[in-house]
Every structure is written in structure tokens, then in C-alpha cells.
C-alpha atoms as a PDB file:
ATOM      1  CA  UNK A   1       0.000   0.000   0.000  1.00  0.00           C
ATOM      2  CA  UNK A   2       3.048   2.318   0.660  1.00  0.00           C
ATOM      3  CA  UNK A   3       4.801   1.695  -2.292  1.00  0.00           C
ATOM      4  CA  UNK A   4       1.902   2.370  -4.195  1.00  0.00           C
ATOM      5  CA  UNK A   5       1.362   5.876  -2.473  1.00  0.00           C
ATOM      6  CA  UNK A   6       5.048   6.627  -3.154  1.00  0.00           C
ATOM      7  CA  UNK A   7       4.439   5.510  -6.896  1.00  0.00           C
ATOM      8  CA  UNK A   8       1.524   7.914  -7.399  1.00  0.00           C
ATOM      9  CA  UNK A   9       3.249  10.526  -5.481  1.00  0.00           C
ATOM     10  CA  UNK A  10       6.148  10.209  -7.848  1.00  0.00           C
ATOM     11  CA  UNK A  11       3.508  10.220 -10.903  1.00  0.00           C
ATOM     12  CA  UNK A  12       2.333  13.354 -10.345  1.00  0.00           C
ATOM     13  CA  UNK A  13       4.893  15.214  -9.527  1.00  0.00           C
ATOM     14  CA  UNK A  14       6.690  13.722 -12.661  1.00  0.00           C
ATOM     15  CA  UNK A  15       3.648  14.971 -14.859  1.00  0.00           C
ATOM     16  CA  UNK A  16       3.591  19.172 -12.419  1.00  0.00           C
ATOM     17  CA  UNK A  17       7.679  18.583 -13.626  1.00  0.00           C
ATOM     18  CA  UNK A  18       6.553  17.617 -17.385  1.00  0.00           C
ATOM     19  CA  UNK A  19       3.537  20.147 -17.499  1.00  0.00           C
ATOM     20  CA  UNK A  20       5.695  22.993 -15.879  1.00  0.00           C
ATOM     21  CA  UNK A  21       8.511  22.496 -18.741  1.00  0.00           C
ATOM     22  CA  UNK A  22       6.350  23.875 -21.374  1.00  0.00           C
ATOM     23  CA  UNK A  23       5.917  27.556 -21.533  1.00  0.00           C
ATOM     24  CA  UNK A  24       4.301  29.433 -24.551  1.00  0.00           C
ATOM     25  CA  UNK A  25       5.271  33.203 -25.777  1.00  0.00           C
ATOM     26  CA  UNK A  26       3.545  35.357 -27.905  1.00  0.00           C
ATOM     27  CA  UNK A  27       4.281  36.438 -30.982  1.00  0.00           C
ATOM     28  CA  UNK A  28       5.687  39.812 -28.925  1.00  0.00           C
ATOM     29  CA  UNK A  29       7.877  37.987 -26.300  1.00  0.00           C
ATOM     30  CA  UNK A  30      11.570  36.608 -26.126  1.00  0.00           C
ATOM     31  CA  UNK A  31      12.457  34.440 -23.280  1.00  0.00           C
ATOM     32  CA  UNK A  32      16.052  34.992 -22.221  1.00  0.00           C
ATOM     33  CA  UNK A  33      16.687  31.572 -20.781  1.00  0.00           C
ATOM     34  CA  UNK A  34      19.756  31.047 -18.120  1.00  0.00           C
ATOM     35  CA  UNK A  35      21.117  27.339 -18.021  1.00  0.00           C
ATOM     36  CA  UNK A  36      22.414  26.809 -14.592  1.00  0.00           C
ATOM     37  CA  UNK A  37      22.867  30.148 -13.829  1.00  0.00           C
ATOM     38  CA  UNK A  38      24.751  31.537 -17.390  1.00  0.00           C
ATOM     39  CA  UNK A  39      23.139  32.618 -20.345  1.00  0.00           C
ATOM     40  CA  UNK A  40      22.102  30.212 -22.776  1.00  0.00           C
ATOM     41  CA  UNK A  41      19.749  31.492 -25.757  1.00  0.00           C
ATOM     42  CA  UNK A  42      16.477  33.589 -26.619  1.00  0.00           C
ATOM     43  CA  UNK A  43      13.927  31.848 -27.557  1.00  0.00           C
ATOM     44  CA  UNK A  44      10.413  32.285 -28.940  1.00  0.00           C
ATOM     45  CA  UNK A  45       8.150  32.868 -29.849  1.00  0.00           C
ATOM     46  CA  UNK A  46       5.717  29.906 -29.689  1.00  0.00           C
ATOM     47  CA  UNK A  47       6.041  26.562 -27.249  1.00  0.00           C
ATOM     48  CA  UNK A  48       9.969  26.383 -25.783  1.00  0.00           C
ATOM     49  CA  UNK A  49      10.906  23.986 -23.413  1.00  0.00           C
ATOM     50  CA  UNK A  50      12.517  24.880 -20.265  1.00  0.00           C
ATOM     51  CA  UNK A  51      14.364  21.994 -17.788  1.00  0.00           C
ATOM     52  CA  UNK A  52      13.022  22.864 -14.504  1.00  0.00           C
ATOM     53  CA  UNK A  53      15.676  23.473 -11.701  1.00  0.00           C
ATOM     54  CA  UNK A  54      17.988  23.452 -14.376  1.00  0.00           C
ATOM     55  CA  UNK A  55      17.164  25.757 -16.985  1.00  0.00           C
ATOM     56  CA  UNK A  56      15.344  29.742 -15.966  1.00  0.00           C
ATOM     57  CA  UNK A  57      13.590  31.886 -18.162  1.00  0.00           C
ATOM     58  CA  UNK A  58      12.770  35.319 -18.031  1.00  0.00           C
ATOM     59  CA  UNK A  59       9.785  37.107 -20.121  1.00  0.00           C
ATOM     60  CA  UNK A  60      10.826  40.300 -22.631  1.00  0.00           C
ATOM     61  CA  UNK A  61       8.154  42.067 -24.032  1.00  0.00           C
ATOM     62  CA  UNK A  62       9.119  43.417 -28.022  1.00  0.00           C
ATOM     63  CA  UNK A  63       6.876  45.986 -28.107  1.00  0.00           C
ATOM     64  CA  UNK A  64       6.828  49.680 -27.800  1.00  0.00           C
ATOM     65  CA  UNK A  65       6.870  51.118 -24.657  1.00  0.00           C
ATOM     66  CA  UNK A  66       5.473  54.571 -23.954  1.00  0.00           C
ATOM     67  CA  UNK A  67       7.237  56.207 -21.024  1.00  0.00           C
ATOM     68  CA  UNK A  68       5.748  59.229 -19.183  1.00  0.00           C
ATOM     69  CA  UNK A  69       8.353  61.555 -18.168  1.00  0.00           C
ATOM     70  CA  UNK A  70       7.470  63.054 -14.944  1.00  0.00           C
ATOM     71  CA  UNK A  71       7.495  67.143 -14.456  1.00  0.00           C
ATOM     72  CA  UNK A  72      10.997  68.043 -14.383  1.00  0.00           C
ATOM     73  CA  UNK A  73      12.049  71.700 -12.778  1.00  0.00           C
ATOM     74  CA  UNK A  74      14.533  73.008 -15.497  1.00  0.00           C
ATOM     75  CA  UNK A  75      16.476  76.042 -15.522  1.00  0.00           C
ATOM     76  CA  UNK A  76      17.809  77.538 -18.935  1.00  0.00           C
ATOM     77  CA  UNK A  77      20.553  79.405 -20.011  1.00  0.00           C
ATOM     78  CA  UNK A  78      19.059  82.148 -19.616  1.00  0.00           C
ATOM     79  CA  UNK A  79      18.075  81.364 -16.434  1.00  0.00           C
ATOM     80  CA  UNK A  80      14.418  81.108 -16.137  1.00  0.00           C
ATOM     81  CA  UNK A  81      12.539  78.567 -14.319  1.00  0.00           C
ATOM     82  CA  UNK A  82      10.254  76.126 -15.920  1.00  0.00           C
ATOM     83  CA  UNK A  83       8.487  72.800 -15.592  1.00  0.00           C
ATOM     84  CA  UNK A  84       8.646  70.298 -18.542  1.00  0.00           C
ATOM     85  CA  UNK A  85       7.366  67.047 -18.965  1.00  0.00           C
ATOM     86  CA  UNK A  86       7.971  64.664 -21.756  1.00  0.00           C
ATOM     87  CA  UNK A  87       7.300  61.209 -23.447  1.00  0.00           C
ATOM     88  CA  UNK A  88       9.421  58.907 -24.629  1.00  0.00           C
ATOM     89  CA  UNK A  89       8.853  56.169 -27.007  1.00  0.00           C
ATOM     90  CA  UNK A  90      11.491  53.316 -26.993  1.00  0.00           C
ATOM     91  CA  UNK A  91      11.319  49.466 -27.285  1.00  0.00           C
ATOM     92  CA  UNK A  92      13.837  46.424 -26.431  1.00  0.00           C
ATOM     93  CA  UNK A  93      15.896  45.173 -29.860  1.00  0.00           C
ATOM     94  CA  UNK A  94      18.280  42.486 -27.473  1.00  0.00           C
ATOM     95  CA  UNK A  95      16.683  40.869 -25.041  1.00  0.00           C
ATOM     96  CA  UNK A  96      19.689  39.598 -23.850  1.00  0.00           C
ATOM     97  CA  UNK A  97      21.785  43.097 -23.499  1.00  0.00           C
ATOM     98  CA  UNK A  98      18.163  44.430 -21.680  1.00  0.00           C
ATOM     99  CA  UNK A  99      18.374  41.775 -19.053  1.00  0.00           C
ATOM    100  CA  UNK A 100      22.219  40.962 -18.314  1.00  0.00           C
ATOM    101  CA  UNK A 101      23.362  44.085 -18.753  1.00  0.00           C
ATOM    102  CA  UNK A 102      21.136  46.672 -16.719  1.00  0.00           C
ATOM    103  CA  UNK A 103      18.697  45.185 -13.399  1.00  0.00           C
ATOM    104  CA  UNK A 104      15.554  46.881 -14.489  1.00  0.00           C
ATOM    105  CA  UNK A 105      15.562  48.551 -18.477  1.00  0.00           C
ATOM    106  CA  UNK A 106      12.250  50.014 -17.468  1.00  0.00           C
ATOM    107  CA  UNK A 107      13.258  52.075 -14.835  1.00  0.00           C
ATOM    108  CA  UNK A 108      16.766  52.702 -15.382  1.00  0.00           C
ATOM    109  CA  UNK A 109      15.414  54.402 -18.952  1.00  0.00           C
ATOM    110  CA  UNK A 110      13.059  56.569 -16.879  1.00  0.00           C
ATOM    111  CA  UNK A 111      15.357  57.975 -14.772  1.00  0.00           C
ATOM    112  CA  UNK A 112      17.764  58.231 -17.632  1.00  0.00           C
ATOM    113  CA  UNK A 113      15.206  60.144 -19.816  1.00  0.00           C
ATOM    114  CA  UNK A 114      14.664  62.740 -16.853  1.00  0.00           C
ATOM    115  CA  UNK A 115      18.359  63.259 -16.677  1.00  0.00           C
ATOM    116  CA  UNK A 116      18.721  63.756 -20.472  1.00  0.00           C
ATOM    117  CA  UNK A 117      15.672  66.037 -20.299  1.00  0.00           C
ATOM    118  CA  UNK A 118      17.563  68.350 -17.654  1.00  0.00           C
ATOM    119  CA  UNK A 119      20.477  68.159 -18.839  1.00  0.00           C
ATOM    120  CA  UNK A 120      19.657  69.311 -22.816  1.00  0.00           C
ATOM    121  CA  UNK A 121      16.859  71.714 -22.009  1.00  0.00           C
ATOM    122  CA  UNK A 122      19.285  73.723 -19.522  1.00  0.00           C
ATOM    123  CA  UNK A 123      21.901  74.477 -22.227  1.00  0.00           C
ATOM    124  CA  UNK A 124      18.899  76.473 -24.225  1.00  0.00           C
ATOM    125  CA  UNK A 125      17.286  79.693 -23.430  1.00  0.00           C
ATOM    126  CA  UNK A 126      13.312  80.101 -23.041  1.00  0.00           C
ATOM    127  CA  UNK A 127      12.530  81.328 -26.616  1.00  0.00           C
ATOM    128  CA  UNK A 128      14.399  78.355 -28.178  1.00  0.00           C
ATOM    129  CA  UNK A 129      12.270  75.815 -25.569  1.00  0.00           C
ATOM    130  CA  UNK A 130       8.826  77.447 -26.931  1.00  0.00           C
ATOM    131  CA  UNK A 131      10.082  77.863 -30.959  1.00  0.00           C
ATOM    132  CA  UNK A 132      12.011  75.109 -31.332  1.00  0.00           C
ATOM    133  CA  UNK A 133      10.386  72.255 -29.470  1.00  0.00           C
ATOM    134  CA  UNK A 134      10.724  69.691 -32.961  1.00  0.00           C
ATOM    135  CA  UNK A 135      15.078  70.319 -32.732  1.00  0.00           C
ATOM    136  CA  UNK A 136      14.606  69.748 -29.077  1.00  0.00           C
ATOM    137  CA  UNK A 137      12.818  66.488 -29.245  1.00  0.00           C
ATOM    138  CA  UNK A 138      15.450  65.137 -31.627  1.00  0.00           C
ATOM    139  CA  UNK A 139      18.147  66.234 -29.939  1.00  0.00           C
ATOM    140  CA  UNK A 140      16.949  64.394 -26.642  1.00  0.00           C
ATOM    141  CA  UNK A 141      16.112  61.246 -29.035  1.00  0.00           C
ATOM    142  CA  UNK A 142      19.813  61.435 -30.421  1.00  0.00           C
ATOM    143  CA  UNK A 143      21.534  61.424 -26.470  1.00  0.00           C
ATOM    144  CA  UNK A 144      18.830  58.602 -24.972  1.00  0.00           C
ATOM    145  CA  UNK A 145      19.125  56.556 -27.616  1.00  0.00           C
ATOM    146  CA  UNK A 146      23.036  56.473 -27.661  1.00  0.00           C
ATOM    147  CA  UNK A 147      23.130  55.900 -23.904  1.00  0.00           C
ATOM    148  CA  UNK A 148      20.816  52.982 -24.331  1.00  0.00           C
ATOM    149  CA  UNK A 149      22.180  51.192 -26.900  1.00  0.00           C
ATOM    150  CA  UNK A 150      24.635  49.414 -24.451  1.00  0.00           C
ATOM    151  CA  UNK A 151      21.282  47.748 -22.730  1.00  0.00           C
ATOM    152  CA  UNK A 152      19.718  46.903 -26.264  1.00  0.00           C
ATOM    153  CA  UNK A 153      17.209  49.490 -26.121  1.00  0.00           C
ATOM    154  CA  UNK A 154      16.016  51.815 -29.200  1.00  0.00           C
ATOM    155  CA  UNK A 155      14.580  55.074 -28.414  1.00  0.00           C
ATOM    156  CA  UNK A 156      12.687  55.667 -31.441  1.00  0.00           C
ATOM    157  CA  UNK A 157      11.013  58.910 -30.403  1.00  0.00           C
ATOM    158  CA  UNK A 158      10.901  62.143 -27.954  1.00  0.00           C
ATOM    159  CA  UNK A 159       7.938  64.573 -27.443  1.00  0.00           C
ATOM    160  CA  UNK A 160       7.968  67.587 -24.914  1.00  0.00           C
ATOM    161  CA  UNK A 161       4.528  67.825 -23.956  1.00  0.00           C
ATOM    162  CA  UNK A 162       4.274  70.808 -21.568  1.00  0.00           C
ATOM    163  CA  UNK A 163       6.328  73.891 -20.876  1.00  0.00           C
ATOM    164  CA  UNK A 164       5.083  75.244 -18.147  1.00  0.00           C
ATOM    165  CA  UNK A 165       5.774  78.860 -16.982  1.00  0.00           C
ATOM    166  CA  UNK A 166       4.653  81.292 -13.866  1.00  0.00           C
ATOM    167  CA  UNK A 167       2.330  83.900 -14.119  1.00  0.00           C
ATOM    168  CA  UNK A 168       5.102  87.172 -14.193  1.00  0.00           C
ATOM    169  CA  UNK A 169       6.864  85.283 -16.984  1.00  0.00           C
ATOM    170  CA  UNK A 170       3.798  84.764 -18.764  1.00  0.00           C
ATOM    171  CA  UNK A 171       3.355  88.424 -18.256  1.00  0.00           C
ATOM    172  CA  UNK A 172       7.187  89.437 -19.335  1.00  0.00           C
ATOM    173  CA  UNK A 173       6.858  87.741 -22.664  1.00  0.00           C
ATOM    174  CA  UNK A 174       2.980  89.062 -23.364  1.00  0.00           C
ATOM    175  CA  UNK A 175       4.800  92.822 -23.138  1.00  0.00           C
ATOM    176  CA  UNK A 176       7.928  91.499 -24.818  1.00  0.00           C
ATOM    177  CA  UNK A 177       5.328  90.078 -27.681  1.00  0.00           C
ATOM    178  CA  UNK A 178       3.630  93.432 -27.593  1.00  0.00           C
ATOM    179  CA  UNK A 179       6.531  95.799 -27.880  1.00  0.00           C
ATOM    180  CA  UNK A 180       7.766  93.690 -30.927  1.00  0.00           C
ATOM    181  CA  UNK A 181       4.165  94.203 -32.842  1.00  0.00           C
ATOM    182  CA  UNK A 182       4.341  97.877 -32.385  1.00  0.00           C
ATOM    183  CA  UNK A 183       7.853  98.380 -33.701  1.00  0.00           C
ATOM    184  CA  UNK A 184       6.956  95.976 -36.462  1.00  0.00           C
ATOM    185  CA  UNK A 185       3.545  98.310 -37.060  1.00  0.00           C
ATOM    186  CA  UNK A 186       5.762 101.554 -36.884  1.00  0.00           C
ATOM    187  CA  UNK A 187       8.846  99.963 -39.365  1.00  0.00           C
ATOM    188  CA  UNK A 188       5.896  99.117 -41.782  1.00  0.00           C
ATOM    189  CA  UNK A 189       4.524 102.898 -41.636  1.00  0.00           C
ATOM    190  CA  UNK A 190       8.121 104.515 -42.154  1.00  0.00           C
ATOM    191  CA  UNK A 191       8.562 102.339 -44.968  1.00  0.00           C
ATOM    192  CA  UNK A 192       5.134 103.347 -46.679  1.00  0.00           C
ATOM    193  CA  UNK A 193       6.140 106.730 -45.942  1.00  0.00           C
ATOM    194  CA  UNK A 194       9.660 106.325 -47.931  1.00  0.00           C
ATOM    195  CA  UNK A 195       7.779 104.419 -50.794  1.00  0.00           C
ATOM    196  CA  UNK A 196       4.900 107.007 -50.966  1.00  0.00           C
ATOM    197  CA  UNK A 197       7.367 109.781 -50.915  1.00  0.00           C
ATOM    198  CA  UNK A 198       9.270 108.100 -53.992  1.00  0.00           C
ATOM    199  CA  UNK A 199       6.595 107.846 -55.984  1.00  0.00           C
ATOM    200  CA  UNK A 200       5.456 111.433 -55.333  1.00  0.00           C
ATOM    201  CA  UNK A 201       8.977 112.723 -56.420  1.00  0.00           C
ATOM    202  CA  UNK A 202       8.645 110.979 -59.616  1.00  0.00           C
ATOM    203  CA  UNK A 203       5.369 111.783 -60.533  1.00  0.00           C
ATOM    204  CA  UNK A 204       7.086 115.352 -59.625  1.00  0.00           C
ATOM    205  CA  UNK A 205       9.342 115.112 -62.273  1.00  0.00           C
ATOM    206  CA  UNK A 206       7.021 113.634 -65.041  1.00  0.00           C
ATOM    207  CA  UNK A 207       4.896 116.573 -64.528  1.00  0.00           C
ATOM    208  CA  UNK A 208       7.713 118.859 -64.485  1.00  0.00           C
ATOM    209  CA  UNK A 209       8.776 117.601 -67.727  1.00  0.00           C
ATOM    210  CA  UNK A 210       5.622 119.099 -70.300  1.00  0.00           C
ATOM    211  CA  UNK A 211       4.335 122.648 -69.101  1.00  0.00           C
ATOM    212  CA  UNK A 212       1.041 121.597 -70.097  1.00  0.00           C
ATOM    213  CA  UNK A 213       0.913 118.587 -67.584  1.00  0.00           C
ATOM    214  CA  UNK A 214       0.171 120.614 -64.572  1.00  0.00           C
ATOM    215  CA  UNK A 215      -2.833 121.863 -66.078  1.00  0.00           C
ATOM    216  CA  UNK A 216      -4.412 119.182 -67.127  1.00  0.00           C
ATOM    217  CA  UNK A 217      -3.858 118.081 -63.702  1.00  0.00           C
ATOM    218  CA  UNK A 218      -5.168 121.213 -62.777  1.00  0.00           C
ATOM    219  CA  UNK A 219      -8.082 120.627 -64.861  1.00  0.00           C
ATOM    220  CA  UNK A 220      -8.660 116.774 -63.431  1.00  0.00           C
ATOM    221  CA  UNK A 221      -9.078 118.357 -59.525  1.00  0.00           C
ATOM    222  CA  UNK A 222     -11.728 120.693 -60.759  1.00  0.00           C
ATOM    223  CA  UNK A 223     -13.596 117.611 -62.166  1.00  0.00           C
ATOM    224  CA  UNK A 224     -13.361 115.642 -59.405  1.00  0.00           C
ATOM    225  CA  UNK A 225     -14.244 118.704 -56.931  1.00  0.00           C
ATOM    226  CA  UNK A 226     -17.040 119.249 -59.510  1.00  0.00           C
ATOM    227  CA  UNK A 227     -18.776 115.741 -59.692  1.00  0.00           C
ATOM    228  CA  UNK A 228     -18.595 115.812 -55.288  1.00  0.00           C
ATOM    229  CA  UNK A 229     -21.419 118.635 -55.208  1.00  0.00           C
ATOM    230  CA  UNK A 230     -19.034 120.415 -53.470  1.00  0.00           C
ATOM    231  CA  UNK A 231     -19.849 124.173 -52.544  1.00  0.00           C
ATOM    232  CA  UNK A 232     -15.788 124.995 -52.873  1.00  0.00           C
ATOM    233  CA  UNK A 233     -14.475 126.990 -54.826  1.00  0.00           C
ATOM    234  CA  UNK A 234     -10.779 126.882 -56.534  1.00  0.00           C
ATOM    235  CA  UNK A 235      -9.207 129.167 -58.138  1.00  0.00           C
ATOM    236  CA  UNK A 236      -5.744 127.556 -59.651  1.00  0.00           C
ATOM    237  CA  UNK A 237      -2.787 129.914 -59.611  1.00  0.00           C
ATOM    238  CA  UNK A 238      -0.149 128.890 -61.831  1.00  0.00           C
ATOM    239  CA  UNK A 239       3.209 128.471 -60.143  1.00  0.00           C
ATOM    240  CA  UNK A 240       5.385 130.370 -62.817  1.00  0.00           C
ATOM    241  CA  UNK A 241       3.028 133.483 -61.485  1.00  0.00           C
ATOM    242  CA  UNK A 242       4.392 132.729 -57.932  1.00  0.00           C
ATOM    243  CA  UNK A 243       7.979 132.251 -59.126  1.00  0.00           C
ATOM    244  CA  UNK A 244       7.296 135.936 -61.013  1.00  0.00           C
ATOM    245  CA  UNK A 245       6.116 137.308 -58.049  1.00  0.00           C
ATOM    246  CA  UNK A 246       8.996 136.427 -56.502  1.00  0.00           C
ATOM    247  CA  UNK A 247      11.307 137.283 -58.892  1.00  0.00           C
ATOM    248  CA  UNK A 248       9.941 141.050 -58.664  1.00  0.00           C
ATOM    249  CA  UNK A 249      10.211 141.555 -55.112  1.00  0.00           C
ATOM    250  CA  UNK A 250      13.615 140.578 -54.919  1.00  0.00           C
END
């Protein structure tokens, strides 16, 4: 009776060894499998088979990640204080570099990506930050992803979400962005001053050139003054009588 208690013992724990030795992975995962404690292979996806107590395996997920960047207090060159928060999109290319070489890919990229985020936004000033936020984000891909090619990561994308400023700076560069549409307003009247004044000199000279030419211009103002039911009167005075005038006196 014993030795058949022992035999059915043995059984099933033969068939939780047998069942246990089959894992399945998705088309997504890698297992990294460790053969008495050193690496061995990847394998997957599909049905592997894994000797237990001999042979460990340990799940990598393929796909992309999507890492929130928390707030980050920045200062920048020019030495303004702002928040920023980011997201990073990166995903594992060698399962074996992610999980030998770093203890926890997920986290040390995190805490990698707020460092990098600190670090490249400080050598900037504020205007850059809000103009150029597409040069930012790839120069913040370019540093992660170099850094984290060691652990067999690819960061395949950056976005700054949020720069986040206090009220009096908020107020600074509302003035700032005021100031710079009135001398843009007052550059665009001196210049239609200079043009209008041009073209008034050279329709100066084009009259000047035929006697006759003021009159009929003469003759043109009275029209118009004429057809405006106008209760004004003109009397032209030609400008070589002036110039005679003149002349006399002196």
C-alpha cells in the first residue's frame, strides 16, 4: 500500500515537472533563458521547453513602450525657471543586453530620460524651448538613444509635452510680444512713408517735364471737386506766377 502511495506521489509530480517544462510566448515575447545560472539562448516565440531546476527563463516584451516623463524643474541658459514634462517612445531590440546588462531597463530608462531632459533643455534659453520644441525632441532622441544602446534598447522617439511657466513670466513675454508688434507696425509705416514719398517725387518730375501737364492736372481736380457737389471753390494759380512774383520783389 506504501509503495503504491510513493508511486503515485512520484507520478504526479513527474507529470507538475513535465507540465511545468512547457511555456508558450507570444508572438511579442523573447524568453532569455539562463542554463544553470549563465546565459544560454532567446527563444520564442511559440512553445519552448525549459528543464526545470535546471534551466530559468525570463519574459521580454518586443513591443513599444510609452514612457511618461514626470514634471521636471529646469532652468535655462538664460536662467528662467520652468516645468517640462515629456514622453518617450522606446522598445527592447536584445533581449539579452536588456536583461544581463542593466537590473531593471524600465526604470533605469526613466530615470535616464529625466536626466537627459535636464540636462539638454538647460543648455537652451526660453525662446528656443517654446520655438524650437521639434530640434529639441530630436536632440533628446539622439543622447537617450546612444546611452541605451549598451542595454539593447532603441529610443525611437521624444515629445515635450508641456512647458510650463509662472504667471510674471507669462506676463514678461505678453509685453515682450507686444513691444515687438508695435515696432513691427511703426517699421511698416516709415517704410510706406519712404515708398509714398518716392513715388510722389517721380510723378514730380514727369509733370515737371511738359508745361502743359500741370494743367491738365489742374483741370482733373476741378472735375473731381465738380462731380462731389461740393460748394468749394478753386481758383488755380499757376506756379510760374508765384515764381514771377517772386522774382519782382527781390
Amino acid at each position: 500500500m506504501g509503495f503504491e502511495l510513493s508511486f503515485s506521489a512520484l507520478a504526479v509530480l513527474l507529470i507538475a515537472l513535465l507540465v511545468s517544462a512547457f511555456r508558450i510566448l507570444r508572438e511579442y515575447e523573447r524568453g532569455v533563458v539562463f542554463q544553470l545560472g549563465r546565459f544560454w539562448r532567446v527563444k520564442g516565440p511559440g512553445l519552448i521547453i525549459i528543464i526545470p531546476g535546471i534551466q530559468q527563463m525570463v519574459r521580454v516584451d518586443l513591443r513599444t513602450i510609452v514612457l511618461d516623463v514626470p514634471t521636471q524643474d529646469v532652468i535655462s541658459r538664460d536662467n528662467v525657471s520652468v516645468k517640462v514634462n515629456a514622453v518617450v517612445y522606446f522598445r527592447v531590440l536584445d533581449p539579452q543586453k536588456a536583461i544581463i546588462q542593466v537590473e531593471d531597463f524600465l526604470k533605469a530608462t526613466s530615470q535616464l530620460a529625466q536626466t537627459t531632459l535636464r540636462a539638454v533643455l538647460g543648455k537652451h534659453e526660453l525662446d528656443e524651448m517654446l520655438a524650437e520644441r521639434e530640434r529639441l525632441n530630436i536632440d533628446i532622441q539622439h543622447v537617450l538613444d546612444v546611452q541605451t544602446d549598451a542595454w539593447g534598447i532603441k529610443v525611437a522617439n521624444v515629445e515635450i509635452k508641456h512647458v510650463d511657466l509662472d504667471e510674471s513670466m507669462i506676463r514678461a513675454i505678453a509685453k515682450q510680444a507686444e513691444a515687438e508688434r508695435e515696432r513691427r507696425a511703426k517699421v511698416i509705416h516709415a517704410e510706406g512713408e519712404l515708398q509714398a514719398s518716392e513715388k510722389l517725387m517721380q510723378a514730380a518730375e514727369m509733370l515737371g517735364r511738359q508745361s502743359g501737364a500741370m494743367q491738365l492736372r489742374y483741370m482733373q481736380t476741378l472735375s473731381n471737386i465738380a462731380g462731389d457737389k461740393s460748394s468749394t471753390i478753386v481758383f488755380p494759380l499757376p506756379i510760374e506766377l508765384l515764381q514771377a512774383v517772386k522774382t519782382s520783389k527781390s
